[in-house]
N, C-alpha and C. Protein backbone atom coordinates (compact mmCIF):
# COMPACT_ATOMS: atom_id res chain seq x y z
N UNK A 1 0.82 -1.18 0.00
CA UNK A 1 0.00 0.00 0.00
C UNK A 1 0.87 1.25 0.00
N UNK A 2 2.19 1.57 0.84
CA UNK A 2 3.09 2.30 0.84
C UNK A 2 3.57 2.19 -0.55
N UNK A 3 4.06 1.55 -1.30
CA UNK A 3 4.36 1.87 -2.76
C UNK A 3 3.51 2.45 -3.22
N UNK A 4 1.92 1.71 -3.52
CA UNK A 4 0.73 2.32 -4.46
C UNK A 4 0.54 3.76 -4.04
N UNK A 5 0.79 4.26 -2.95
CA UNK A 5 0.27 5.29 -2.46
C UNK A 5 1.67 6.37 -2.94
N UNK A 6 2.82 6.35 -2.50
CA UNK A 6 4.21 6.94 -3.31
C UNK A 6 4.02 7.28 -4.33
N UNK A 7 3.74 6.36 -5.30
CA UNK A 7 3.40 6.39 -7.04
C UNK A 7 2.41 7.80 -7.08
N UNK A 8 1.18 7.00 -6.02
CA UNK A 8 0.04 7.51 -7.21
C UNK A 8 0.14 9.68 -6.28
N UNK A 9 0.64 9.66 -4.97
CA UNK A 9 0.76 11.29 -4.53
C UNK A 9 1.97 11.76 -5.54
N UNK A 10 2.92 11.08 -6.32
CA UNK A 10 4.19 11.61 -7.02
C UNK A 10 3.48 12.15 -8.35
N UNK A 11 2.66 11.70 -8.80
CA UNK A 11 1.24 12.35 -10.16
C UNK A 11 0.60 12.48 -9.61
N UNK A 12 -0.06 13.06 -8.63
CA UNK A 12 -1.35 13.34 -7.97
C UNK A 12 -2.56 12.95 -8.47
N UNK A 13 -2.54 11.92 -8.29
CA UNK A 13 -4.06 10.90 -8.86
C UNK A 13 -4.29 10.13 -7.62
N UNK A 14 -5.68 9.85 -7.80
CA UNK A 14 -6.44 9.15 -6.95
C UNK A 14 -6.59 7.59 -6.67
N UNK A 15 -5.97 7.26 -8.20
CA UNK A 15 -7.29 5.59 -8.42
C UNK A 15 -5.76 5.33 -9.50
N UNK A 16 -5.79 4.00 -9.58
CA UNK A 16 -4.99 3.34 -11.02
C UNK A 16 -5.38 4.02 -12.19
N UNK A 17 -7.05 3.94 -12.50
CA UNK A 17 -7.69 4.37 -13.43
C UNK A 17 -7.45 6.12 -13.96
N UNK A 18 -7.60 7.07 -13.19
CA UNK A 18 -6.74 8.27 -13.27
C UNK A 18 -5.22 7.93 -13.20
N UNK A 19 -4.75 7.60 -13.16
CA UNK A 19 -3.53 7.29 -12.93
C UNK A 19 -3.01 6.81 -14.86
N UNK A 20 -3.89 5.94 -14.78
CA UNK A 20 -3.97 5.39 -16.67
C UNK A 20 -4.40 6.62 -17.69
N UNK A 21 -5.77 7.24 -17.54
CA UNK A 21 -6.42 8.16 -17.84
C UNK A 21 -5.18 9.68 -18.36
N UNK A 22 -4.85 9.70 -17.07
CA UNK A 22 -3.37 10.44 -17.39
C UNK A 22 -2.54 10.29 -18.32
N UNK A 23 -1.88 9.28 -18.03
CA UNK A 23 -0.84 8.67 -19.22
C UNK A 23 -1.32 8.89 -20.60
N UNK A 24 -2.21 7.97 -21.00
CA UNK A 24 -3.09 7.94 -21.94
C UNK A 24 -3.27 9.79 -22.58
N UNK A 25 -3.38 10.67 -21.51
CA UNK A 25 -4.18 11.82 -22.39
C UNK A 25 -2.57 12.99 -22.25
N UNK A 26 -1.53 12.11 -21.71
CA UNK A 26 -0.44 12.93 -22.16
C UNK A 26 -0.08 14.11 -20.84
N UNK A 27 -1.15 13.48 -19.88
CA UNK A 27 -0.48 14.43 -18.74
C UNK A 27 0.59 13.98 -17.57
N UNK A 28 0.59 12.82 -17.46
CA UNK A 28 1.50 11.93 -17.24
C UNK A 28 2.65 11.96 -18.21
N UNK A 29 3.82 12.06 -17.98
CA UNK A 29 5.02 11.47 -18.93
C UNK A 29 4.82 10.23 -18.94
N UNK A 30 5.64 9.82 -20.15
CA UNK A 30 5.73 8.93 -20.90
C UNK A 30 6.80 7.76 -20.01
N UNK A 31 7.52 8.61 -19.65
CA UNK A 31 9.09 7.58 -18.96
C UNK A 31 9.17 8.66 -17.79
N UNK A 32 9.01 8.57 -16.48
CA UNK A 32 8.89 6.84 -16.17
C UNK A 32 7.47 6.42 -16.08
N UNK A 33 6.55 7.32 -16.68
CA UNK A 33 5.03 6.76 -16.41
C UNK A 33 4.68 5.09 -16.29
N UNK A 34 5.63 5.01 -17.93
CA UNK A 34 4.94 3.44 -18.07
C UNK A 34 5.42 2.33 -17.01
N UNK A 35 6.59 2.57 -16.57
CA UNK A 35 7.28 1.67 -15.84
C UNK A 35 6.16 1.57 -14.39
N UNK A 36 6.22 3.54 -14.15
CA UNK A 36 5.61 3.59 -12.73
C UNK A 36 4.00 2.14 -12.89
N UNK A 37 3.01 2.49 -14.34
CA UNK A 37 2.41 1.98 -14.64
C UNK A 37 2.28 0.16 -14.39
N UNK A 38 3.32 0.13 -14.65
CA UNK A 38 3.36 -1.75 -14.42
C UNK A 38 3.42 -2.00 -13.16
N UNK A 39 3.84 -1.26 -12.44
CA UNK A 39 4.11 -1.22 -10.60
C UNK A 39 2.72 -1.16 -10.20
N UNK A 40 2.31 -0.37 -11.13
CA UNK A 40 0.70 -0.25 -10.25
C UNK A 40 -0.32 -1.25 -10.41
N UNK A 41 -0.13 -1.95 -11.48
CA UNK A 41 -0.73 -2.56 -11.85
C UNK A 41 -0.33 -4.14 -11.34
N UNK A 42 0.94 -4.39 -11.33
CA UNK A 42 0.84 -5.33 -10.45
C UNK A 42 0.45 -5.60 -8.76
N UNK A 43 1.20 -4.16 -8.30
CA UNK A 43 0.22 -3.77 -6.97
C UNK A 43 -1.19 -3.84 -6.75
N UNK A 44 -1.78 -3.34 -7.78
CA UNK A 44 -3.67 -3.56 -7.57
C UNK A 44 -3.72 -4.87 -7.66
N UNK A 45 -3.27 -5.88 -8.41
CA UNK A 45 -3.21 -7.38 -8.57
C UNK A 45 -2.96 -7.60 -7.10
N UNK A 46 -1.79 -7.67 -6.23
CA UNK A 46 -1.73 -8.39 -5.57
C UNK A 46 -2.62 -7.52 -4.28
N UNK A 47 -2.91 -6.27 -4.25
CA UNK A 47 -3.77 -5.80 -3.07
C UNK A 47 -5.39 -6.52 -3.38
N UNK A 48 -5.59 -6.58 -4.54
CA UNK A 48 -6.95 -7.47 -4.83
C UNK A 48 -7.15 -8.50 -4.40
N UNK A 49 -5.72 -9.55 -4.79
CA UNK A 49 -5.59 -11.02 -4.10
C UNK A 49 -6.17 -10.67 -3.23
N UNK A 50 -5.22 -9.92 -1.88
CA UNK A 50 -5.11 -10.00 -0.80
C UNK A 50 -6.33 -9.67 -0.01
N UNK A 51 -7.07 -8.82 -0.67
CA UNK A 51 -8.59 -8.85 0.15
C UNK A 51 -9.53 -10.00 -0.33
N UNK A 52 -9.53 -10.78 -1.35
CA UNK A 52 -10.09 -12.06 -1.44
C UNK A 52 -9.89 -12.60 -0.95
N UNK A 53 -8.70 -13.20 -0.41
CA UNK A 53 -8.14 -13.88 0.73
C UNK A 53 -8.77 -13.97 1.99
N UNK A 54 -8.68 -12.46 2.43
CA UNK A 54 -8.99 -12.37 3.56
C UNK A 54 -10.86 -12.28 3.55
N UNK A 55 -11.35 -12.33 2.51
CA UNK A 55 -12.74 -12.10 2.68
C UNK A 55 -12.86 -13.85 3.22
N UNK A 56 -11.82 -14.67 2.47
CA UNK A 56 -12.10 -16.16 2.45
C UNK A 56 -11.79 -16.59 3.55
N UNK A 57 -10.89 -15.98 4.14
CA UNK A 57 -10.59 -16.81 5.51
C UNK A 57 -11.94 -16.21 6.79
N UNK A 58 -12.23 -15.09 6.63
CA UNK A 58 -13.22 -14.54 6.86
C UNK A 58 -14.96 -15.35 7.34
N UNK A 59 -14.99 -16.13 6.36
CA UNK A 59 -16.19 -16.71 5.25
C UNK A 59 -15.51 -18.44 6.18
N UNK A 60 -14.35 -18.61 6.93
CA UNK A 60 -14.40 -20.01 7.34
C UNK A 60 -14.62 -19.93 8.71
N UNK A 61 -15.66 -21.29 8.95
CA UNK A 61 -16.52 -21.23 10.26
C UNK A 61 -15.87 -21.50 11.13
N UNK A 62 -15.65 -21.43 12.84
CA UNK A 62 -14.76 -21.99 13.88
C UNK A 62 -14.88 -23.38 13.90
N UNK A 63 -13.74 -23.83 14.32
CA UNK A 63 -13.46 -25.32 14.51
C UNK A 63 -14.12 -25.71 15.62
């Protein structure tokens, strides 16, 4: 979350999606946008896992 959050206050965006939106319309640079871009995107991947996870362990009944 400390990375995603670094990235996304260093372009002042809110969401991945602004964050893309940016890039895309040229207000974002190009380099290191895209790189920053793959960081984020694997970050939302694994912060996503990670609340499925926990919804699942969540969701299991006591022994």
């Amino acid at each position: 979350m400390k990375d995603r959050l670094e990235i996304m206050s260093r372009y002042k965006v809110s969401s991945f999606e602004e964050f893309e939106k940016g890039l895309e319309e040229g207000k974002i640079p190009e380099h290191p946008g895209w790189e920053d871009m793959i960081i984020l995107e694997n970050l939302e991947y694994s912060i996503n896992k990670f609340k499925k996870e926990l919804l699942n362990v969540k969701n299991i009944p006591p022994s």
